[in-house]
Structures are given as structure tokens and as C-alpha cells.
Protein backbone atom coordinates (compact mmCIF):
# COMPACT_ATOMS: atom_id res chain seq x y z
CA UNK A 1 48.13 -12.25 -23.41
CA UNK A 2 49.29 -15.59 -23.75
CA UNK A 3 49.25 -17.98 -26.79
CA UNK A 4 46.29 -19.18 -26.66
CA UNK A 5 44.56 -16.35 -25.84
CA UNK A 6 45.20 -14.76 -28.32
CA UNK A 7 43.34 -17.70 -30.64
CA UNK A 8 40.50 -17.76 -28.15
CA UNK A 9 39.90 -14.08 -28.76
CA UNK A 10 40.08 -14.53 -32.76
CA UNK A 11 37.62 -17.76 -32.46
CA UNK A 12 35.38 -15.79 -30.31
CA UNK A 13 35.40 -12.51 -32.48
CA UNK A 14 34.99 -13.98 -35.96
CA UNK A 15 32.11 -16.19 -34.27
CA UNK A 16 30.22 -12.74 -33.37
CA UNK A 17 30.83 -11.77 -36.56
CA UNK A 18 33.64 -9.45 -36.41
CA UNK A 19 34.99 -9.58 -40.11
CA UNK A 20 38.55 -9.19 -41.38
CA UNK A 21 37.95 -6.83 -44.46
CA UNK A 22 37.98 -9.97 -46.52
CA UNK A 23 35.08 -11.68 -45.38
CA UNK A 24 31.37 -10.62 -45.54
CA UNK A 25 29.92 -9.31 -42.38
CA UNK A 26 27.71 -11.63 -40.79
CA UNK A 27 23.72 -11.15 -40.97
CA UNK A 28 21.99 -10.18 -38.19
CA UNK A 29 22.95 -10.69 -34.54
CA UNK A 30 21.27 -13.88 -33.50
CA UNK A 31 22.94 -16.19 -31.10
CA UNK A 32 24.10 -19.38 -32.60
CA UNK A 33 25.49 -22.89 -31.19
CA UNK A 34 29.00 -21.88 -32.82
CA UNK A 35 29.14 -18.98 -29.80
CA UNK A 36 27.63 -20.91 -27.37
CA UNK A 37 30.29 -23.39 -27.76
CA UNK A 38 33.46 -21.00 -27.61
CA UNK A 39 31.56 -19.22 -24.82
CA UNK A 40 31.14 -21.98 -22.58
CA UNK A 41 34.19 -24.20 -23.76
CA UNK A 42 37.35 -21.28 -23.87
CA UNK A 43 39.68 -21.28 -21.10
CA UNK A 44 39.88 -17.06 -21.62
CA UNK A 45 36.23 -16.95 -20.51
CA UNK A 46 36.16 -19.35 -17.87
CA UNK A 47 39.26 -18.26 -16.28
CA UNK A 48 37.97 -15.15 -15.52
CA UNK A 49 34.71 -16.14 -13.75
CA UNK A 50 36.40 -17.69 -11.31
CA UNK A 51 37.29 -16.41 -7.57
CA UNK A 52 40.92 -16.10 -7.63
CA UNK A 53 43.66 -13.82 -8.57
CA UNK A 54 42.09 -10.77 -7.71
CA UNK A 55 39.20 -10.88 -10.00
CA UNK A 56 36.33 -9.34 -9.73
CA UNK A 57 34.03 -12.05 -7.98
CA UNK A 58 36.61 -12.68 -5.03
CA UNK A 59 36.91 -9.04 -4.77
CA UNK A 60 33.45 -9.55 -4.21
CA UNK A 61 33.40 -12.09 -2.01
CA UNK A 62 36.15 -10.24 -0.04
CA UNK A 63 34.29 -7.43 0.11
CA UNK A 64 32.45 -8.26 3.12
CA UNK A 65 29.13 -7.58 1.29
CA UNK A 66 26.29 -9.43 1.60
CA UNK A 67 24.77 -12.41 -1.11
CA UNK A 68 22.02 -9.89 -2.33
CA UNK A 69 25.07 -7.05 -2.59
CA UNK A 70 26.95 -9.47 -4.28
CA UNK A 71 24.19 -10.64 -6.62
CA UNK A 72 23.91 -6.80 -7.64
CA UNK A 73 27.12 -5.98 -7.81
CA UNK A 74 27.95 -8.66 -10.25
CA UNK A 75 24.81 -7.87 -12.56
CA UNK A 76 25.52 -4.56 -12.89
CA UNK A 77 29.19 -4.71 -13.82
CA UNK A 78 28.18 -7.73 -16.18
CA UNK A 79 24.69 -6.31 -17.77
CA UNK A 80 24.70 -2.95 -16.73
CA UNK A 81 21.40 -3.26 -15.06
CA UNK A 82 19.87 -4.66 -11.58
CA UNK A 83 18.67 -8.09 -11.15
CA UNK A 84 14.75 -8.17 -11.20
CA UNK A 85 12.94 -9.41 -8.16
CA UNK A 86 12.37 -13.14 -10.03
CA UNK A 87 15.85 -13.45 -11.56
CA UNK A 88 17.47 -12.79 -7.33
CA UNK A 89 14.92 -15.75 -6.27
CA UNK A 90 15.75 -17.55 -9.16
CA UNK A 91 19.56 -17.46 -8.46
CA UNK A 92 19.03 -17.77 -4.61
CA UNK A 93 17.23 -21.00 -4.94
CA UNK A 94 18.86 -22.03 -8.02
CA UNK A 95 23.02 -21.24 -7.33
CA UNK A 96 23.01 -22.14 -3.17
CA UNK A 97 24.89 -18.71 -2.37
CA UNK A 98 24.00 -20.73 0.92
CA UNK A 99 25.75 -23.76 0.93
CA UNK A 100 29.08 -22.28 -0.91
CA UNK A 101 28.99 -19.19 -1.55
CA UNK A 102 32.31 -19.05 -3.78
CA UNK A 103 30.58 -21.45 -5.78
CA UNK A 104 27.14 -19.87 -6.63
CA UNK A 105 28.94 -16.31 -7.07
CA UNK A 106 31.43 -18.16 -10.14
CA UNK A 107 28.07 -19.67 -11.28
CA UNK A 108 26.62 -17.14 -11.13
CA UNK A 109 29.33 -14.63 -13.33
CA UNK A 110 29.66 -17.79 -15.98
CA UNK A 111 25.81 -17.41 -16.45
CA UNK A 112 25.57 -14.16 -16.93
CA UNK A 113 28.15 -14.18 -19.45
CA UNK A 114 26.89 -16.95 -21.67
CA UNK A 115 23.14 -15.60 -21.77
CA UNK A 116 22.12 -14.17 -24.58
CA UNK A 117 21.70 -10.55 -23.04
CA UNK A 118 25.08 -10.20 -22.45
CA UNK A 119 26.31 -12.07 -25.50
CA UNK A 120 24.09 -10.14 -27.82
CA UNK A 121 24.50 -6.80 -26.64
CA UNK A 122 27.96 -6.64 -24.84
């Protein structure tokens, strides 16, 4: 890890409550604007949702799988689960896996991150 990293991971951590024996543990696990800032502001996270160096969504995109394929793939390795029927219309109309496709999938992975499904139970 470089540097920096190493500082986003603290921030991140000790915003989701993740005490250092000399602290009191945080109450309750409710999303607040503190994590919602690191989350959508550290260069750790956002690095990582885009599709390059081998990551996971332009292994995706390499894969030679379709948009809905893609769509699933990336929800289950993010949230464990499949996408519902209104969240794949939502993110076809929404993301425009039609017009760039590279685009809408990194979109795509930086929204499921910063939701509060995957933030509060991941």
C-alpha cells in the first residue's frame, strides 16, 4: 500500500467506527455525512471502480459478457445478491450501458459501493 493509502484506510475505518482500544465504540451503525464524504472523496475507493489495471470491472468488460451479465456480475461480487427487476431498469435507463459502456459499468461499481447496503453491511 502506498502512503496515502494507508491514511485513507485509517480515515475510512475510524469513520465506521472501528475503535483503537482507546476510544469508545461508536453507537449504532447508521450512515453519516462523515462516511459519505471519505466514501465518495478517497482516491483508495475510487481507484478501484475504475476499468483499468486488471480490475474487476474491465475484467468484466473484457469478458465478452453481455450488459445484463455484467450488471449481475458486478452486484453479486459487490452485495452478494442479484439486482431486482426495478434496480436493472433503473441502471439501464439511468447509467447508458448503451452509449459507453465503460462508463455506466464504473458508475455503476462507484454506486454500489457508496449506498448504504453495501456501506452498512459490508
Amino acid at each position: 500500500q502506498a502512503p496515502g493509502e494507508v491514511v485513507d484506510v485509517a480515515s475510512i475505518m475510524g469513520s465506521f467506527f472501528q475503535n483503537n482500544r482507546e476510544t469508545p465504540v461508536g453507537i449504532g451503525n447508521k450512515a453519516t455525512p462523515l462516511q459519505a464524504m471519505l466514501m465518495m472523496s478517497v482516491p483508495l475507493l475510487n481507484d478501484r471502480v475504475l476499468a483499468d489495471k486488471g480490475s474487476r470491472v474491465q475484467q468484466l468488460l473484457d469478458s465478452g459478457k453481455g450488459d445484463a451479465e455484467v450488471i449481475d456480475e458486478l452486484y453479486l461480487s459487490t452485495l452478494s445478491r442479484w439486482p431486482t427487476e426495478s434496480e436493472k431498469q433503473w441502471v439501464f435507463q439511468t447509467l447508458g450501458f448503451d452509449k459507453d459502456r465503460k462508463q455506466a459499468a464504473q458508475d455503476l461499481q462507484w454506486t454500489l459501493l457508496n449506498g448504504p447496503e453495501f456501506l452498512l453491511n459490508y
